[in-house]
N, C-alpha and C. Protein backbone atom coordinates (compact mmCIF):
# COMPACT_ATOMS: atom_id res chain seq x y z
N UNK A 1 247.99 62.04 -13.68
CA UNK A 1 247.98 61.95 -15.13
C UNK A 1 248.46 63.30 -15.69
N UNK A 2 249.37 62.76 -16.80
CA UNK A 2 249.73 64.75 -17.13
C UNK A 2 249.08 64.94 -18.28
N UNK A 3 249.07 66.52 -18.64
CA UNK A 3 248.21 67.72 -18.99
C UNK A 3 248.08 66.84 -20.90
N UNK A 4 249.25 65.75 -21.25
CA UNK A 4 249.56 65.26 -22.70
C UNK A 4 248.40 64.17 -22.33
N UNK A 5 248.29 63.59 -21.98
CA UNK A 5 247.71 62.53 -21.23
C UNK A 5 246.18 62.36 -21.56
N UNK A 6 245.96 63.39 -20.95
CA UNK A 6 244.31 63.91 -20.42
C UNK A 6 244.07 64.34 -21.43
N UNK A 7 244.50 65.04 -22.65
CA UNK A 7 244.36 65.77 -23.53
C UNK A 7 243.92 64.33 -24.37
N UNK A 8 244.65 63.65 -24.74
CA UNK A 8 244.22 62.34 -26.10
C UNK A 8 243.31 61.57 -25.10
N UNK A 9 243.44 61.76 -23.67
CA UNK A 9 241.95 60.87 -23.56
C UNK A 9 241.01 61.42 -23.67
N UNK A 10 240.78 62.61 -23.56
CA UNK A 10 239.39 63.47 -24.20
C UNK A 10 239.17 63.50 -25.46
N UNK A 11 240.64 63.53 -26.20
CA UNK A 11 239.94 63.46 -27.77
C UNK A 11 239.65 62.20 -28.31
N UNK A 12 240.05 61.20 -27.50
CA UNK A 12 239.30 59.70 -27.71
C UNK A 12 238.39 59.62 -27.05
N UNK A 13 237.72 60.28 -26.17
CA UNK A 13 236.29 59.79 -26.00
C UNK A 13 235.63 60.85 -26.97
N UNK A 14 235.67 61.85 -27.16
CA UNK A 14 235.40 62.53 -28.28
C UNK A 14 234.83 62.03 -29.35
N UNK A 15 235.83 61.23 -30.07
CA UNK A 15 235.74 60.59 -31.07
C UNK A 15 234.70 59.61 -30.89
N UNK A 16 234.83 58.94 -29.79
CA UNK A 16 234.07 57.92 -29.65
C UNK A 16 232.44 58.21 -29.52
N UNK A 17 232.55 59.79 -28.71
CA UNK A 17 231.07 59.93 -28.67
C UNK A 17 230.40 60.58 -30.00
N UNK A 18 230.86 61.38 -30.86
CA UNK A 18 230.39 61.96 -31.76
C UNK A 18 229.65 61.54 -32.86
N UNK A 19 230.33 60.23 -33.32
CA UNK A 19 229.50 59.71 -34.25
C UNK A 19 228.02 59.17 -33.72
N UNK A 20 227.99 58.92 -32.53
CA UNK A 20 226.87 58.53 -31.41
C UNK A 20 225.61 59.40 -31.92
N UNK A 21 226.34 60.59 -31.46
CA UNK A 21 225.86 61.50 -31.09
C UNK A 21 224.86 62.03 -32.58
N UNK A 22 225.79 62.01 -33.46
CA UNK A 22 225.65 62.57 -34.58
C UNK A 22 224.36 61.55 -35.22
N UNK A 23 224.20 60.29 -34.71
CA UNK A 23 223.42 59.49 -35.30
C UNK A 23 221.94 59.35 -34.38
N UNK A 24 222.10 59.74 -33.50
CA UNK A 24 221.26 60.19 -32.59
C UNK A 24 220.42 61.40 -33.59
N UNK A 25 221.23 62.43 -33.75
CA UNK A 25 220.29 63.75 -34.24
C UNK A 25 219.89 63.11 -35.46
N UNK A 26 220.42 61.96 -36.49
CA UNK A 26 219.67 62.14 -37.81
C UNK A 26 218.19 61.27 -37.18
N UNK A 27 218.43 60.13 -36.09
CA UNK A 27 217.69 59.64 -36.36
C UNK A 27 216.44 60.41 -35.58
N UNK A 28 216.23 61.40 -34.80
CA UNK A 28 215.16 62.27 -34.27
C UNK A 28 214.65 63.22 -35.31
N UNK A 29 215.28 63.34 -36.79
CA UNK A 29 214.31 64.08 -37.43
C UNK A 29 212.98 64.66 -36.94
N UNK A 30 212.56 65.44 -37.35
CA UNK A 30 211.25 66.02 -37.44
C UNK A 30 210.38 65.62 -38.98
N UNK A 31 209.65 64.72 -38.52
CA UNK A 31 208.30 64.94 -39.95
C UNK A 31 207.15 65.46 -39.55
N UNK A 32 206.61 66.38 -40.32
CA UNK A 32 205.58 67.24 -40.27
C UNK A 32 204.42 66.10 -40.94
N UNK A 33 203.43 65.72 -40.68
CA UNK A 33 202.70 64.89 -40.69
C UNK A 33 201.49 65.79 -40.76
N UNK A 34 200.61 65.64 -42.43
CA UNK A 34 199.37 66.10 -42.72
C UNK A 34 198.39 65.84 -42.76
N UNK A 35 196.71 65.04 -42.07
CA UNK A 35 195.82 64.17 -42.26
C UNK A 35 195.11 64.75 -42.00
N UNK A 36 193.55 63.66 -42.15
CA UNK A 36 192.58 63.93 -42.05
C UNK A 36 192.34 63.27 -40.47
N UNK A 37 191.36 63.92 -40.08
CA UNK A 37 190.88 63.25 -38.09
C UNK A 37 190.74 62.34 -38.00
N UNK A 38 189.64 61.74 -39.24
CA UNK A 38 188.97 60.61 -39.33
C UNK A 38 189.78 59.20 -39.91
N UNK A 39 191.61 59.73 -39.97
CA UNK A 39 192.16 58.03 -40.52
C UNK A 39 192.93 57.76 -39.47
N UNK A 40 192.48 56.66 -39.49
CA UNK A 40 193.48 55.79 -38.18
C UNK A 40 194.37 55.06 -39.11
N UNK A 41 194.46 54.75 -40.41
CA UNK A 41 195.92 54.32 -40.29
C UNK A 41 196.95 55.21 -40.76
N UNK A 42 196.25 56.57 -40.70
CA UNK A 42 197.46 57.65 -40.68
C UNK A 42 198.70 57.54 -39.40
N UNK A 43 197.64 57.38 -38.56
CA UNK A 43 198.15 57.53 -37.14
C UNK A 43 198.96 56.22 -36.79
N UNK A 44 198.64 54.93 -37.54
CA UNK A 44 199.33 54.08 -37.59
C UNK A 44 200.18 54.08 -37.90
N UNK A 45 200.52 54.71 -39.37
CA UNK A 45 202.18 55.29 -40.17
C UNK A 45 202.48 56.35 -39.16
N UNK A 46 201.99 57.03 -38.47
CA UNK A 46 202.69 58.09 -37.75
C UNK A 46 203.67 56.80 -36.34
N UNK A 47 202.97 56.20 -36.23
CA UNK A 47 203.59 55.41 -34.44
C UNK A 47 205.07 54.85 -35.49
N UNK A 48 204.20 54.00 -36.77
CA UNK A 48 205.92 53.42 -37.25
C UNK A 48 206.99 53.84 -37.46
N UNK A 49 206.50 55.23 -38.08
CA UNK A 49 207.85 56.35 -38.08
C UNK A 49 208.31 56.55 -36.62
N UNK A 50 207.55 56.93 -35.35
CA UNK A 50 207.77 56.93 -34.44
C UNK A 50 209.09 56.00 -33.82
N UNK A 51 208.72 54.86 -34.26
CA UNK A 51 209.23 53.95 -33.43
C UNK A 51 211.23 53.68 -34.58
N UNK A 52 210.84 54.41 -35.31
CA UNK A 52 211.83 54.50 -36.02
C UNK A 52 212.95 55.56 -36.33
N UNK A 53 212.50 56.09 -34.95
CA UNK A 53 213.35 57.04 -34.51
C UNK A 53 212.92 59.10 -35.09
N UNK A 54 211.99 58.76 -35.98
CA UNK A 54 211.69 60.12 -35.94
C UNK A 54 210.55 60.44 -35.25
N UNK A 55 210.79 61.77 -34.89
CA UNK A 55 209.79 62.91 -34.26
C UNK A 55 208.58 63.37 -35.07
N UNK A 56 207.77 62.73 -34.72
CA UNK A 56 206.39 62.97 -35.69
C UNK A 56 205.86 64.15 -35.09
N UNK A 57 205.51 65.26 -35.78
CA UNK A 57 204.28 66.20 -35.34
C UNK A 57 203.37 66.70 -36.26
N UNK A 58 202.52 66.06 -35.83
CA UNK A 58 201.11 65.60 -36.52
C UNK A 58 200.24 66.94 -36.74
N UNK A 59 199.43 67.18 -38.00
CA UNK A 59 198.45 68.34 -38.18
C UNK A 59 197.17 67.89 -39.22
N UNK A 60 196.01 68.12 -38.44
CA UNK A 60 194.80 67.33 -38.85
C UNK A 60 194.51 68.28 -39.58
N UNK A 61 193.73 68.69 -40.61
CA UNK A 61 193.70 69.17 -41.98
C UNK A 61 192.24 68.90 -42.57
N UNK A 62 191.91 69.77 -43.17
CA UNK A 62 190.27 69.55 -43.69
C UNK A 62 190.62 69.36 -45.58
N UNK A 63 191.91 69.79 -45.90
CA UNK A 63 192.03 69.83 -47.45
C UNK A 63 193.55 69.54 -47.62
N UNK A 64 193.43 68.08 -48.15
CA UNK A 64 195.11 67.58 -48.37
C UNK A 64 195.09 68.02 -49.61
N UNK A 65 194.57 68.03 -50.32
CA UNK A 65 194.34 68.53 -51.93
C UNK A 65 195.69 69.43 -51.99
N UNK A 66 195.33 70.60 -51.30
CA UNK A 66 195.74 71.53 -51.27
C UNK A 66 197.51 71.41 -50.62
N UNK A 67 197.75 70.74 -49.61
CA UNK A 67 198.66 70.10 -49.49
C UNK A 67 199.90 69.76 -50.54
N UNK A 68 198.99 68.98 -50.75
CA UNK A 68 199.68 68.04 -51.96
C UNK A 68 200.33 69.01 -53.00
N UNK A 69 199.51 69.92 -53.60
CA UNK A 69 199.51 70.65 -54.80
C UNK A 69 200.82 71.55 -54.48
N UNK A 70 200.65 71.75 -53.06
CA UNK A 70 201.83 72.83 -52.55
C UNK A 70 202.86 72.32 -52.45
N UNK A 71 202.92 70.77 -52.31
CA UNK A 71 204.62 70.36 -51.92
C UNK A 71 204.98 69.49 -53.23
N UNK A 72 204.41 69.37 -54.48
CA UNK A 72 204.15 69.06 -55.69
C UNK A 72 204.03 67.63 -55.90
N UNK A 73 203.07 67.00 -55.44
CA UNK A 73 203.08 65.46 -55.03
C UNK A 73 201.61 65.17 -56.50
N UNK A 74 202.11 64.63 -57.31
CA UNK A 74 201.57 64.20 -58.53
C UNK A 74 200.24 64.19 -58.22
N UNK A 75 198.83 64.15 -58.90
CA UNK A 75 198.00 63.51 -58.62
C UNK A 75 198.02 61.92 -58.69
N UNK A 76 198.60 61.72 -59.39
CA UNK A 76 198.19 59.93 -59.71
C UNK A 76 199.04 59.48 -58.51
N UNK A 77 199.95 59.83 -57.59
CA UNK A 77 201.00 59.48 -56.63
C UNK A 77 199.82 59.55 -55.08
N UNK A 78 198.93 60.18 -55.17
CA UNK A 78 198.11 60.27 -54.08
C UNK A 78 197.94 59.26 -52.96
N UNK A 79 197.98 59.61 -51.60
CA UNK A 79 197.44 58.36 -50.96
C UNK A 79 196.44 59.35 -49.71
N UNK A 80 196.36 58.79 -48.45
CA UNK A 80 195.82 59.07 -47.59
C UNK A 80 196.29 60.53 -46.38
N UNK A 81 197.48 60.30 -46.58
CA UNK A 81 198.38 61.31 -45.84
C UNK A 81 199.60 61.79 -46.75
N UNK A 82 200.68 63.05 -46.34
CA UNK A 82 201.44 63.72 -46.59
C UNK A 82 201.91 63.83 -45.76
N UNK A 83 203.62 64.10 -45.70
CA UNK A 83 204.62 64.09 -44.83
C UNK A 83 205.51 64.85 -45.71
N UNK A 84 206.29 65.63 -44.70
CA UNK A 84 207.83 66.48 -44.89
C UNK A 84 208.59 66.43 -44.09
N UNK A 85 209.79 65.99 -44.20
CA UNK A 85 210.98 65.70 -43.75
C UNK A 85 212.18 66.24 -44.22
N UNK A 86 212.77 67.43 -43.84
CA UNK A 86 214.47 67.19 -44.28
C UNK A 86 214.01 68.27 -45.88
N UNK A 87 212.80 68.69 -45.89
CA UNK A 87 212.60 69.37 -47.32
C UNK A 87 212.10 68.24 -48.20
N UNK A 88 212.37 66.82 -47.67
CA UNK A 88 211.33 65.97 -48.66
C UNK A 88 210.15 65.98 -48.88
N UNK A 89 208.93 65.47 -49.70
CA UNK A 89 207.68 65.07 -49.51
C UNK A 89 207.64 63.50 -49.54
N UNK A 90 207.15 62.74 -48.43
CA UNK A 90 206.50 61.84 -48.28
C UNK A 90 205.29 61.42 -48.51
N UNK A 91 205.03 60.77 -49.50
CA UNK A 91 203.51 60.95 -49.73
C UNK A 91 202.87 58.86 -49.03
N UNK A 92 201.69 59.15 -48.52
CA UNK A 92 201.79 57.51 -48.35
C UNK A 92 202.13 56.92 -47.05
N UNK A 93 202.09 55.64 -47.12
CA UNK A 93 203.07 54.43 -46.24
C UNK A 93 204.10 54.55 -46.61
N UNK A 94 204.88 54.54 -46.91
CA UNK A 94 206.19 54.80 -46.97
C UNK A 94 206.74 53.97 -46.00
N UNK A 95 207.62 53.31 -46.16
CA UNK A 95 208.29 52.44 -44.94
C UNK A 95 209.44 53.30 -44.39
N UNK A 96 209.90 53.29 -43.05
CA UNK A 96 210.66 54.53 -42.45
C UNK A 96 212.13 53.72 -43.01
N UNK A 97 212.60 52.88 -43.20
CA UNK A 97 213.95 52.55 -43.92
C UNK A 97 214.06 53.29 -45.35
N UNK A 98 212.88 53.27 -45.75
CA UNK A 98 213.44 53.40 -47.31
C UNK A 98 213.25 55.41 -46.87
N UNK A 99 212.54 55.83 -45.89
CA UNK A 99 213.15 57.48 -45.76
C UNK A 99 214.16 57.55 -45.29
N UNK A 100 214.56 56.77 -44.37
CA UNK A 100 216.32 56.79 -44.16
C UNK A 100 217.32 57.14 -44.87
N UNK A 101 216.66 55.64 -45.81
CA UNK A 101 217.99 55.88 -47.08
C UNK A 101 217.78 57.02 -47.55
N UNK A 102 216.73 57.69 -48.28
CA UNK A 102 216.36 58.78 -48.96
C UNK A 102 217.35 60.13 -48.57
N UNK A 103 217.33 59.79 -46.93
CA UNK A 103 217.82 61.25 -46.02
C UNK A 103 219.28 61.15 -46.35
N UNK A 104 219.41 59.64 -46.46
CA UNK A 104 220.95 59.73 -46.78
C UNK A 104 221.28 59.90 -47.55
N UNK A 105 221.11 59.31 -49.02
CA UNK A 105 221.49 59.29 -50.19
C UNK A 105 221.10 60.78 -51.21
N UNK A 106 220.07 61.01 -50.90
CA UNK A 106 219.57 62.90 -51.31
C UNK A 106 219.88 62.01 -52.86
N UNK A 107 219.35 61.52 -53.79
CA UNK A 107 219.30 60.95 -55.16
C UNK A 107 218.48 62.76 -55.60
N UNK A 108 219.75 62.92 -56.91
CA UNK A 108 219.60 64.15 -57.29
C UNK A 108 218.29 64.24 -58.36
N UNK A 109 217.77 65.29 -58.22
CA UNK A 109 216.14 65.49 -58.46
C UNK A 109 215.12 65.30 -58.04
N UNK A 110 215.37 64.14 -56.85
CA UNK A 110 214.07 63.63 -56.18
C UNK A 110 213.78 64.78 -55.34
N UNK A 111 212.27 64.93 -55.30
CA UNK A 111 211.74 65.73 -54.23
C UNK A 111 211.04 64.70 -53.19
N UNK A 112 210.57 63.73 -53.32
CA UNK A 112 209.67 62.99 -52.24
C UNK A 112 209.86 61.36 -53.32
N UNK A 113 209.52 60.65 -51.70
CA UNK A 113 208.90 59.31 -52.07
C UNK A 113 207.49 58.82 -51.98
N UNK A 114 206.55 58.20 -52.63
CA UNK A 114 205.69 57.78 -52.35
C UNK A 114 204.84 56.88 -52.71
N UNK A 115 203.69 56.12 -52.11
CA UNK A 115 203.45 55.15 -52.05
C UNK A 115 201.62 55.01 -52.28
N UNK A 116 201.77 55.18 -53.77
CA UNK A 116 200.34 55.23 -54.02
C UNK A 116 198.98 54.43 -53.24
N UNK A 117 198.04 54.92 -53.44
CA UNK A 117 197.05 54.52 -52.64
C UNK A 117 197.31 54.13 -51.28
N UNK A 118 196.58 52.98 -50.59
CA UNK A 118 196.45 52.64 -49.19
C UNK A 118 196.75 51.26 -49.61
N UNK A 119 198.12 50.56 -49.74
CA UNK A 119 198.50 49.01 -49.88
C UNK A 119 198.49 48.07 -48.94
N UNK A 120 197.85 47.08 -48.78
CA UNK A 120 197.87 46.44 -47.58
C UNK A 120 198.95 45.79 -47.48
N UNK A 121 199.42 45.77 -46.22
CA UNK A 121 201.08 45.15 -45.99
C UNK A 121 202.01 45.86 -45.46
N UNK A 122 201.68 47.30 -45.98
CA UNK A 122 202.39 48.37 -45.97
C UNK A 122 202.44 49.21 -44.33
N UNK A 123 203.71 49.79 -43.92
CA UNK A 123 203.56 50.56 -42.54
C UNK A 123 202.05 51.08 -42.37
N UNK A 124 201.68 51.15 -41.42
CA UNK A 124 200.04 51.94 -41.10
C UNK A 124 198.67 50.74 -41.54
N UNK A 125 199.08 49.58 -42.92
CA UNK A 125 198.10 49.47 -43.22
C UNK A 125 198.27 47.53 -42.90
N UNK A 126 198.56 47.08 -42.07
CA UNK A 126 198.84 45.85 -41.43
C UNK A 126 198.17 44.64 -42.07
N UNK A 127 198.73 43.77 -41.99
CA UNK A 127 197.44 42.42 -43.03
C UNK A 127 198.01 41.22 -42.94
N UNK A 128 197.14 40.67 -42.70
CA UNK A 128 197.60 39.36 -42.60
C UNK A 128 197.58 38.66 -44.56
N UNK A 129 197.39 39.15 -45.20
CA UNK A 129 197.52 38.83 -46.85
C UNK A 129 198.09 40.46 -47.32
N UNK A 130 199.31 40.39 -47.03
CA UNK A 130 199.84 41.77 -47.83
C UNK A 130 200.00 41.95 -48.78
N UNK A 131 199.96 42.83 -49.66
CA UNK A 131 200.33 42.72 -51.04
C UNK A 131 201.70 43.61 -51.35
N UNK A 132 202.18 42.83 -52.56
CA UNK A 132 203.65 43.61 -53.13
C UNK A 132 203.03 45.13 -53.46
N UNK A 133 203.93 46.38 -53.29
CA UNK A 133 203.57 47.41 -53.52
C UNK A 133 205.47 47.63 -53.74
N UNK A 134 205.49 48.90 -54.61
CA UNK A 134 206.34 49.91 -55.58
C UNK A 134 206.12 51.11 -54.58
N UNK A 135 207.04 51.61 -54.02
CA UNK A 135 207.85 52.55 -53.75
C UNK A 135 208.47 53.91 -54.43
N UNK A 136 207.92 54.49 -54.70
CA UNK A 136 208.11 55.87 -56.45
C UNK A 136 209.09 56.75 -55.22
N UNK A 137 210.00 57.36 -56.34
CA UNK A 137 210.61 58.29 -56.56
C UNK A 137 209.49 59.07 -56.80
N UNK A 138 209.86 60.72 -56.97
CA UNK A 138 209.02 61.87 -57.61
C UNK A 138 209.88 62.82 -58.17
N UNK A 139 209.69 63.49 -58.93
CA UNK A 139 210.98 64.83 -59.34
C UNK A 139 209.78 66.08 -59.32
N UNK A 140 210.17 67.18 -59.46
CA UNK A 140 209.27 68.15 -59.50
C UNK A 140 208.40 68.38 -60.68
N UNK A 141 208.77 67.78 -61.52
CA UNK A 141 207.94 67.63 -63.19
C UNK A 141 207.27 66.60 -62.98
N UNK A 142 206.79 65.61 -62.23
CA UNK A 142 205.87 64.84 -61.64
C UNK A 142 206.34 63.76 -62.65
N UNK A 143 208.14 63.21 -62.36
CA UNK A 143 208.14 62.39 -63.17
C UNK A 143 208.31 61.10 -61.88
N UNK A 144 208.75 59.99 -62.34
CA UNK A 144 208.34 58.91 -61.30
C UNK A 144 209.51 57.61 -61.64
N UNK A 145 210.13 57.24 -60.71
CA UNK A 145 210.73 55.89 -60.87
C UNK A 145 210.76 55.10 -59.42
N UNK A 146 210.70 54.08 -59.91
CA UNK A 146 210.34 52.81 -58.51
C UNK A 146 211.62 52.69 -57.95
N UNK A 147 211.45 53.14 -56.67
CA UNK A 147 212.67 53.07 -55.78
C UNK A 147 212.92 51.87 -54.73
N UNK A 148 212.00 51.07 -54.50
CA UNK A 148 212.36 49.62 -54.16
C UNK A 148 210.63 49.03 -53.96
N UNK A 149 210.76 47.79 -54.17
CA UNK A 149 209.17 47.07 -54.21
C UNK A 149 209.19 46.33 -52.92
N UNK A 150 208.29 46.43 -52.09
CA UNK A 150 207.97 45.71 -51.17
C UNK A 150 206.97 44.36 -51.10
């Protein structure tokens, strides 16, 4: 095979592997994962993200309060756990598609998504009678718009 040859077949497998590759690293993110010891369906939203391709590393916590206040997650937006991803705040169940999109789309002003209270239906919180739950946007002025309803 000559030296012209070998050359475009490397840059076609190239091509071929990169976008692979490239989709590989978004989907191993790192989320920093904030809870309390005592919730198991934290740890439940932690496996779903898991299984959804990000890298969970988990930190058990005596004061989410404080958390929260630091990564500017509303009071009324509150749920059980806190998450950061990518510079986002995750607050909630959160379903790992709709952080996907989030990672992708970067919607200008948003700082985090989240998913008030503990909704049954929702990643982490399983049910056989689920209920519809709203999906919030957040901006740093703790303003709020529904980013898809489940």
């Amino acid at each position: 095979m000559n030296k012209t040859r070998r050359s475009l077949l490397a840059a076609l497998t190239l091509t071929t592997l990169l976008p692979a590759a490239a989709q590989a690293q978004a989907a191993a993110r790192e989320l920093v994962l904030y809870k309390t010891a005592s919730c198991g369906c934290c740890g439940k939203w932690a496996e779903h993200m898991q299984r959804n391709g990000f890298r969970v590393v988990s930190h058990d916590v005596d004061n989410l309060a404080s958390i929260k206040v630091k990564h500017g997650v509303p009071p009324k937006l509150g749920s059980c756990h806190t998450a950061i991803v990518d510079g986002y705040v995750i607050e909630g169940h959160v379903p790992a598609d709709l952080v996907q999109r989030l990672l992708e789309t970067r919607p200008p002003g948003v700082i985090g998504l989240a998913v008030p209270g503990m909704p049954l239906g929702s990643p982490g919180m399983e049910s056989p009678t689920p209920q519809r739950y709203d999906v919030l946007t957040f901006d740093a002025k703790g303003g709020t718009r529904v980013y898809a309803t489940r």
